[in-house]
C-alpha atoms as a PDB file:
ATOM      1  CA  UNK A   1      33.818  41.106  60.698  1.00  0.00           C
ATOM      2  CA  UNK A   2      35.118  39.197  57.786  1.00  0.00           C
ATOM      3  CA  UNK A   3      34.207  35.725  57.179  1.00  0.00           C
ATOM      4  CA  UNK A   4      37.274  32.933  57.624  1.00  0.00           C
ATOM      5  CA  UNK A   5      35.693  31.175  54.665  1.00  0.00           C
ATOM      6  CA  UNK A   6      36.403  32.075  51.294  1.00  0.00           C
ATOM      7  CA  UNK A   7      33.459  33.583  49.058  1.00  0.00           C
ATOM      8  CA  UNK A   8      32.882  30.597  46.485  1.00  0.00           C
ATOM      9  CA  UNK A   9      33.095  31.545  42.722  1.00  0.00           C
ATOM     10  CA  UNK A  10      29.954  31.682  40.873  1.00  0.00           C
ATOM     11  CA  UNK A  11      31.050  28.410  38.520  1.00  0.00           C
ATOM     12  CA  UNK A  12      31.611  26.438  42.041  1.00  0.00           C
ATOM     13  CA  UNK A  13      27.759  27.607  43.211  1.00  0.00           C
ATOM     14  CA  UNK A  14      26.072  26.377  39.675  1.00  0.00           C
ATOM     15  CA  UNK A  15      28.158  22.688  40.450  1.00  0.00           C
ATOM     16  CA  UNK A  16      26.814  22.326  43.904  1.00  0.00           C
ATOM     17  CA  UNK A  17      23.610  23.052  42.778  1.00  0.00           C
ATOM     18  CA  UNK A  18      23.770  21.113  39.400  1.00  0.00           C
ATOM     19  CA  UNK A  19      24.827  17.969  42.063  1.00  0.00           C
ATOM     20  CA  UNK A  20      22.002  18.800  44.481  1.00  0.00           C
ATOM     21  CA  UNK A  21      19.279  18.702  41.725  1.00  0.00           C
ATOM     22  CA  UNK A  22      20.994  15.413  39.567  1.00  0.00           C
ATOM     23  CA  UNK A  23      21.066  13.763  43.089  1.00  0.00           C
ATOM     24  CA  UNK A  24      17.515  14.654  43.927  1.00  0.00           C
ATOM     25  CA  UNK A  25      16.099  13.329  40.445  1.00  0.00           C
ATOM     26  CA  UNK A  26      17.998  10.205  40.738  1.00  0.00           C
ATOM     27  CA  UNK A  27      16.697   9.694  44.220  1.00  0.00           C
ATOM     28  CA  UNK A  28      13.289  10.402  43.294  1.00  0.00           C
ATOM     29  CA  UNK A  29      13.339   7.821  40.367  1.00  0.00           C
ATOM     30  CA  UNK A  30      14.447   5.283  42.341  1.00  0.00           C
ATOM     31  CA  UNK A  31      11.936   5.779  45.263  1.00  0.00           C
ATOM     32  CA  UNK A  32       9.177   6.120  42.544  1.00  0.00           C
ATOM     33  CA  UNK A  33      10.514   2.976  40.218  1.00  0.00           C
ATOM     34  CA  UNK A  34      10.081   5.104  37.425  1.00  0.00           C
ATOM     35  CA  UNK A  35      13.172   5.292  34.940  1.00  0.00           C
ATOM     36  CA  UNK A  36      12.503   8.268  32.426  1.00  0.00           C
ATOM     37  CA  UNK A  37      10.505   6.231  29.963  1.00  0.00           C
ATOM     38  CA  UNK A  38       6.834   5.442  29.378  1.00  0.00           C
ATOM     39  CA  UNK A  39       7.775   1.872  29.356  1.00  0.00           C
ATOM     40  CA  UNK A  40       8.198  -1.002  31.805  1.00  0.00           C
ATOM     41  CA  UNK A  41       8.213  -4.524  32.178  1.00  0.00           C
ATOM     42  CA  UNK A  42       4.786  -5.898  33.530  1.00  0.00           C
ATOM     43  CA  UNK A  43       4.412  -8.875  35.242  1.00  0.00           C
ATOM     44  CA  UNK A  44       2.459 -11.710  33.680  1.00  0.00           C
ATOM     45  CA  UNK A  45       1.043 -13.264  37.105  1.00  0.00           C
ATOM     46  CA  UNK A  46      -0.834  -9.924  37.795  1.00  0.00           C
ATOM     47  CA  UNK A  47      -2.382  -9.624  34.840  1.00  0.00           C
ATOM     48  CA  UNK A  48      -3.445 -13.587  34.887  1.00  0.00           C
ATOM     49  CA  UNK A  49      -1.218 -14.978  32.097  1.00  0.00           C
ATOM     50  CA  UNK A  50      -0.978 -18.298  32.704  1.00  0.00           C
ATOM     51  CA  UNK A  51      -0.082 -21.544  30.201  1.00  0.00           C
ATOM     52  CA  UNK A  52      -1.931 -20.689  26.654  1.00  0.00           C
ATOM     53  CA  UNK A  53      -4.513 -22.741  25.573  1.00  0.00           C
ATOM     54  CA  UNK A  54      -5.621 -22.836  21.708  1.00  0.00           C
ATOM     55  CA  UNK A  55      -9.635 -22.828  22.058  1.00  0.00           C
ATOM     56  CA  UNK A  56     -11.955 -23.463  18.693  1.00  0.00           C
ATOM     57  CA  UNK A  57     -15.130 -21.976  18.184  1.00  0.00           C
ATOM     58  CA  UNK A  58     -18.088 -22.749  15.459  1.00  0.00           C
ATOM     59  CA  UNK A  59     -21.151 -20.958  14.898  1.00  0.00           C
ATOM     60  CA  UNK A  60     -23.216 -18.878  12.649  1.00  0.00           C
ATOM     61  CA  UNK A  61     -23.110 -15.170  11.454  1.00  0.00           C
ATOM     62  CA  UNK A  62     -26.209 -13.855  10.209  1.00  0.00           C
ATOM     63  CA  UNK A  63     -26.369 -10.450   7.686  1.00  0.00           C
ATOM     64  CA  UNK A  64     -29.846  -9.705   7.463  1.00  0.00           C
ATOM     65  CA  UNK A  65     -30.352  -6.821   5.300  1.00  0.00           C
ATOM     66  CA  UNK A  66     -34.102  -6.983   4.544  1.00  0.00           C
ATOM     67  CA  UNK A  67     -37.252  -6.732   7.239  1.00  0.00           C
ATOM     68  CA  UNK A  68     -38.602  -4.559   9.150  1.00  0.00           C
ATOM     69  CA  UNK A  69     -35.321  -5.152  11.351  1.00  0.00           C
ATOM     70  CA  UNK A  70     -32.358  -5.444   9.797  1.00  0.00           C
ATOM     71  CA  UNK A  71     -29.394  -6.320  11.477  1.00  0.00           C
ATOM     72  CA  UNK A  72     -27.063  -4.850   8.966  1.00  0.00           C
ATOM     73  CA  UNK A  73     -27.485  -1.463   7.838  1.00  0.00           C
ATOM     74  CA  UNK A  74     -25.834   0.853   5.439  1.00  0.00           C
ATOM     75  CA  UNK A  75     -24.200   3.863   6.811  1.00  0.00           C
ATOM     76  CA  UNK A  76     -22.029   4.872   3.283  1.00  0.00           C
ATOM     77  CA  UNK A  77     -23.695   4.276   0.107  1.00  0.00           C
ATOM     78  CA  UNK A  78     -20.698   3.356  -3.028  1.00  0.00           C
ATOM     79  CA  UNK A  79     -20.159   6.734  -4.754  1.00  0.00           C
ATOM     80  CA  UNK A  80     -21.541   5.248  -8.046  1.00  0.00           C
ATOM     81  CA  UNK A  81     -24.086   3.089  -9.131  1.00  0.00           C
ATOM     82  CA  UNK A  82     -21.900   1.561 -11.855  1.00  0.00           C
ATOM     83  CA  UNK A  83     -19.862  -0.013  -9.850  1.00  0.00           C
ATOM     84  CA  UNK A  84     -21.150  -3.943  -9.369  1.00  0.00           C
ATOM     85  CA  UNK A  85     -18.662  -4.944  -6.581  1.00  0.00           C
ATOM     86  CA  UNK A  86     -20.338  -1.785  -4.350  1.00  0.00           C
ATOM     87  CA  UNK A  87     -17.110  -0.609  -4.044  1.00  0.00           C
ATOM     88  CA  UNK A  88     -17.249   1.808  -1.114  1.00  0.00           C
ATOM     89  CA  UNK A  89     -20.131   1.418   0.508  1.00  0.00           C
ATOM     90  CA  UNK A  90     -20.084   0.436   4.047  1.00  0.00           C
ATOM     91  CA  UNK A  91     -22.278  -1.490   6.443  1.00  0.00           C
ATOM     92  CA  UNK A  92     -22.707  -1.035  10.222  1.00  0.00           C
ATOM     93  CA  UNK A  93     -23.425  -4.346  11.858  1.00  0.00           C
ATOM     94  CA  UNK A  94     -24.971  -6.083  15.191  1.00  0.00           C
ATOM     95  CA  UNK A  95     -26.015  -9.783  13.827  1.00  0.00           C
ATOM     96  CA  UNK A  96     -26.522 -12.983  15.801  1.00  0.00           C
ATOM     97  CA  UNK A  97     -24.031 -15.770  16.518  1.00  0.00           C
ATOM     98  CA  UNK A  98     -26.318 -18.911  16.535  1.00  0.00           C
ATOM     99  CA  UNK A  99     -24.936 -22.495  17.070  1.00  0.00           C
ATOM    100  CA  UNK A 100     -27.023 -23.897  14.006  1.00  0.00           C
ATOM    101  CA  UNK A 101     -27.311 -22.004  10.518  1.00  0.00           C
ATOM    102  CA  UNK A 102     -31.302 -21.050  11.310  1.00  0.00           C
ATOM    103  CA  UNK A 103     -31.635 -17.963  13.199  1.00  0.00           C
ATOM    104  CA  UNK A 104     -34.057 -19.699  15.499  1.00  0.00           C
ATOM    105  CA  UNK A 105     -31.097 -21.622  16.619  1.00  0.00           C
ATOM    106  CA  UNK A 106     -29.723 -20.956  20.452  1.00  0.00           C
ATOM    107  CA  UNK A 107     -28.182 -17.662  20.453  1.00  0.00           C
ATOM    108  CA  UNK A 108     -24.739 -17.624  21.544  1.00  0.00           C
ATOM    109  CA  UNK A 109     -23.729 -13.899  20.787  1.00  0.00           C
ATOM    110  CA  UNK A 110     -23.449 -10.842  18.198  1.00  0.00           C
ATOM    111  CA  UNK A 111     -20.923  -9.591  15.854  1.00  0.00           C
ATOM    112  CA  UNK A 112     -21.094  -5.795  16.086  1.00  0.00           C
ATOM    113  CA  UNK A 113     -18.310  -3.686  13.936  1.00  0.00           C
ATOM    114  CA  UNK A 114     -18.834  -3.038  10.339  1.00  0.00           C
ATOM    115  CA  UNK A 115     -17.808  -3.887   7.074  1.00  0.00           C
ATOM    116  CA  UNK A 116     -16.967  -2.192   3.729  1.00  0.00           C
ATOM    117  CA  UNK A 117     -16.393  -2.767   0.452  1.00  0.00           C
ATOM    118  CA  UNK A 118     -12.786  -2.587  -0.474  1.00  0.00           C
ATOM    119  CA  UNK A 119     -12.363  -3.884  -3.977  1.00  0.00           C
ATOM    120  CA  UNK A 120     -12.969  -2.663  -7.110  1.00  0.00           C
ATOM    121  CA  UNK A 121     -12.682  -6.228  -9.216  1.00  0.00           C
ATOM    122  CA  UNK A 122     -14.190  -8.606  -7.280  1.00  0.00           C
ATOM    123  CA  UNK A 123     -16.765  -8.562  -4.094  1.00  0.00           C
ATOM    124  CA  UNK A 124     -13.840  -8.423  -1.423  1.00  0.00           C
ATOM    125  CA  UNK A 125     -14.630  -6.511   2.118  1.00  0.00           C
ATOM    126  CA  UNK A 126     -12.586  -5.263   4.825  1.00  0.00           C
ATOM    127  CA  UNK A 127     -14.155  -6.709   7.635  1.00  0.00           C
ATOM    128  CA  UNK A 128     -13.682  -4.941  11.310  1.00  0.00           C
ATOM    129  CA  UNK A 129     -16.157  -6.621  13.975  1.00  0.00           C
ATOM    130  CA  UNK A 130     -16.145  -8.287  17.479  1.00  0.00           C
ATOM    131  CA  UNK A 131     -17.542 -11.394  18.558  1.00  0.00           C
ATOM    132  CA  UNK A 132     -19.356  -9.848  21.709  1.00  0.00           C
ATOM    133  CA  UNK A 133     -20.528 -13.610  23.355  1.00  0.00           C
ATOM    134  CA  UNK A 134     -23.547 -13.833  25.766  1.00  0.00           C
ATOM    135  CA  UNK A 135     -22.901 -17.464  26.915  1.00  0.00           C
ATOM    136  CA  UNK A 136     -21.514 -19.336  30.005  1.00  0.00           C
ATOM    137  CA  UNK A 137     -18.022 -18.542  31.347  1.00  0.00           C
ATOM    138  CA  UNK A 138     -17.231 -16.600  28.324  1.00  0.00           C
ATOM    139  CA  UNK A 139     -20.424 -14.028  28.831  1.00  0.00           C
ATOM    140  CA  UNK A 140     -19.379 -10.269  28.154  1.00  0.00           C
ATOM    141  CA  UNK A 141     -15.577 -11.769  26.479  1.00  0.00           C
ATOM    142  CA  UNK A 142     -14.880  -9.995  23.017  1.00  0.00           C
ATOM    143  CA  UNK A 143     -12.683 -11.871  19.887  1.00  0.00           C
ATOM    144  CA  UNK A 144     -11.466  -8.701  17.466  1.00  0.00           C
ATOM    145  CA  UNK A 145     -11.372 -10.004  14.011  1.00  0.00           C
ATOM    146  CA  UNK A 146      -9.823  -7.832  11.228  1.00  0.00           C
ATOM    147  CA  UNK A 147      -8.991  -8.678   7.973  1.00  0.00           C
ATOM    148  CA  UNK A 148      -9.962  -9.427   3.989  1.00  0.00           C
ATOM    149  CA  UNK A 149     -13.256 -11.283   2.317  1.00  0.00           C
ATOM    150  CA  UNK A 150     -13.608 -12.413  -0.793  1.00  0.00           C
ATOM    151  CA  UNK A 151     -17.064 -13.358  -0.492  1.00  0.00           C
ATOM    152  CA  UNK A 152     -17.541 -15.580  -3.320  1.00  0.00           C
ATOM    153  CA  UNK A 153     -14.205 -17.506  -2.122  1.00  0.00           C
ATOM    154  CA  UNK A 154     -14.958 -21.426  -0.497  1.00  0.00           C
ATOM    155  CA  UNK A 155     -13.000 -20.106   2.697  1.00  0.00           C
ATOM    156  CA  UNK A 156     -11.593 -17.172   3.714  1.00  0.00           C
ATOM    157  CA  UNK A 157      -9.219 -16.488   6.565  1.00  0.00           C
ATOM    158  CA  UNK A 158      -9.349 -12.922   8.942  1.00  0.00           C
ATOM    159  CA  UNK A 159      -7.194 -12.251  11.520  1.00  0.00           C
ATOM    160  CA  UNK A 160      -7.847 -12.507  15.097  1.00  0.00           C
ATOM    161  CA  UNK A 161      -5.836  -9.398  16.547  1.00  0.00           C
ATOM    162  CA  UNK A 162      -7.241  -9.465  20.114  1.00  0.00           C
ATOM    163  CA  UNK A 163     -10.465  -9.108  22.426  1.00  0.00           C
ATOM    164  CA  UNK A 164     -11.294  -8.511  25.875  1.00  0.00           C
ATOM    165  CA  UNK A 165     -12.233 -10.881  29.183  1.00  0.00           C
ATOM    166  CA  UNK A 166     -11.130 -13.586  29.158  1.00  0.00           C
ATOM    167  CA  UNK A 167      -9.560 -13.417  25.305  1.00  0.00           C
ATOM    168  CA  UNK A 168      -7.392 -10.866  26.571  1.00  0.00           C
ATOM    169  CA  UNK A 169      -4.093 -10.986  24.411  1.00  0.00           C
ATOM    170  CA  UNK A 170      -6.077 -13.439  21.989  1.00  0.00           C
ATOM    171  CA  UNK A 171      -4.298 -14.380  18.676  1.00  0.00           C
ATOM    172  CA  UNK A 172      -5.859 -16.386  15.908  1.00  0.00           C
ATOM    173  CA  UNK A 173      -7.661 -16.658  12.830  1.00  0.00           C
ATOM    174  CA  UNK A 174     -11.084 -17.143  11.518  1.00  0.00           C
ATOM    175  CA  UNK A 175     -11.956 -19.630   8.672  1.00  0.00           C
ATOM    176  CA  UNK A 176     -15.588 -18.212   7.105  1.00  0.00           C
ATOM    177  CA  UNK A 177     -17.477 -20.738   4.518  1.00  0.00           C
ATOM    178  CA  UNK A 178     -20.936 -19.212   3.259  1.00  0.00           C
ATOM    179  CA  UNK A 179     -24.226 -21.655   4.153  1.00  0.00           C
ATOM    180  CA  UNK A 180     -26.526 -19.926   2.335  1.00  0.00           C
ATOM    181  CA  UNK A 181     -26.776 -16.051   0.287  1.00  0.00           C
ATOM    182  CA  UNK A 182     -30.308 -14.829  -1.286  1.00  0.00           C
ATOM    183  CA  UNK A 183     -28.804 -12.660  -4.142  1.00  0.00           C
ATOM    184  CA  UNK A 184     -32.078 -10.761  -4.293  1.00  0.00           C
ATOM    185  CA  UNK A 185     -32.256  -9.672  -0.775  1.00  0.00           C
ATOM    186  CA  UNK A 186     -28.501 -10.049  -0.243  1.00  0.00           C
ATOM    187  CA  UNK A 187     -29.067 -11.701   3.558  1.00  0.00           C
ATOM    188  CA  UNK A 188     -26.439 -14.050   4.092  1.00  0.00           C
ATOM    189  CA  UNK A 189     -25.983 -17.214   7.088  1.00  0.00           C
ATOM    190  CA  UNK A 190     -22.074 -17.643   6.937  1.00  0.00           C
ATOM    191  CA  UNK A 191     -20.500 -20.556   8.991  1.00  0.00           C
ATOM    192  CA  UNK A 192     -17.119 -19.194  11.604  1.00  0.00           C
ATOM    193  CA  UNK A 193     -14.664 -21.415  12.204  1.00  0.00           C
ATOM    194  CA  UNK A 194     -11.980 -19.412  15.110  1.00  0.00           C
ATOM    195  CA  UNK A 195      -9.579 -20.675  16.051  1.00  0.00           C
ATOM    196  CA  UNK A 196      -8.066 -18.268  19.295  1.00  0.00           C
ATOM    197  CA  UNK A 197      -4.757 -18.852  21.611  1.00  0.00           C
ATOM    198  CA  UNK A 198      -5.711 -16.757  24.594  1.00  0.00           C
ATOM    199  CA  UNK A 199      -4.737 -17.429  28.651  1.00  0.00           C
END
């Protein structure tokens, strides 16, 4: 017996099924929120963005080198021993934060990263370390610092370009001013200034 509807053409099958499927995905993205991109707008309440506050920070960064336990410690040597800027060599770090320029001062963190030389005419290092702090309310918070020393400058500035806890989204900059350098051992006590906008 011969069917009353018409056999539909091959180009009329691939529409309806082009619409079904086009349909389908758009429903789909809709239910799921998602919009075809890796990107969407977050909402600042859930993450804990509140009003920005601009917090400053002093203390005291310690690069021992010498001892039986040094707290900065070599990892690349300079390819040459011509060069005198070390140009080159890099340094891992973990030194103390203290809130007076002794080390027997309190304690109130570490800056663990490294640093490298990075200039061949004058001592000048590209410094890459976080200010892991061990005190109070900001316990276990991070401040990222990247950026440029000339070491034999008064005061240099680095860039704060983030952290973690509660200097999530931090932005800033650190001012450093060397206390005291022994040139023979090369341990240094260098005085942070940071200045951080963070939530």
């Amino acid at each position: 017996m011969a069917s009353i509807f018409p056999t539909p053409s091959p180009i009329f099958s691939h529409l309806i099924t082009l619409t079904f499927l086009f349909v389908l995905a758009t429903t789909l993205a809709a239910a799921t929120g998602e919009d075809g991109t890796f990107v969407k707008r977050a909402d600042r309440r859930l993450l804990g963005l509140k009003k920005e506050k601009l917090s400053h920070f002093k203390f005291y960064w310690h690069d021992i080198l010498s001892g039986p336990n040094p707290t900065s410690v070599p990892i690349v040597l300079p390819p040459s021993n011509k060069s005198t800027t070390a140009y080159g060599g890099v340094n891992m770090i973990d030194n103390p934060l203290t809130l007076g320029p002794k080390l027997s001062s309190k304690m109130v963190g570490r800056a663990q990263g490294l640093y490298g030389s990075a200039s061949q005419q004058g001592v000048g290092l590209l410094m890459v370390m976080n200010f892991a702090f061990m005190e109070g309310k900001y316990n276990e918070s991070t401040i990222t610092v990247l950026g440029r020393n000339m070491v034999f400058t008064k005061v240099r500035e680095m860039a704060v370009i983030g952290g973690t806890g509660l200097f999530r989204f931090a932005r800033g900059y650190v001012e450093a001013r060397t206390s005291t350098v022994d040139l023979k051992t090369r341990d240094a006590v260098v005085e942070y200034n940071v200045y951080v906008m963070h939530y």
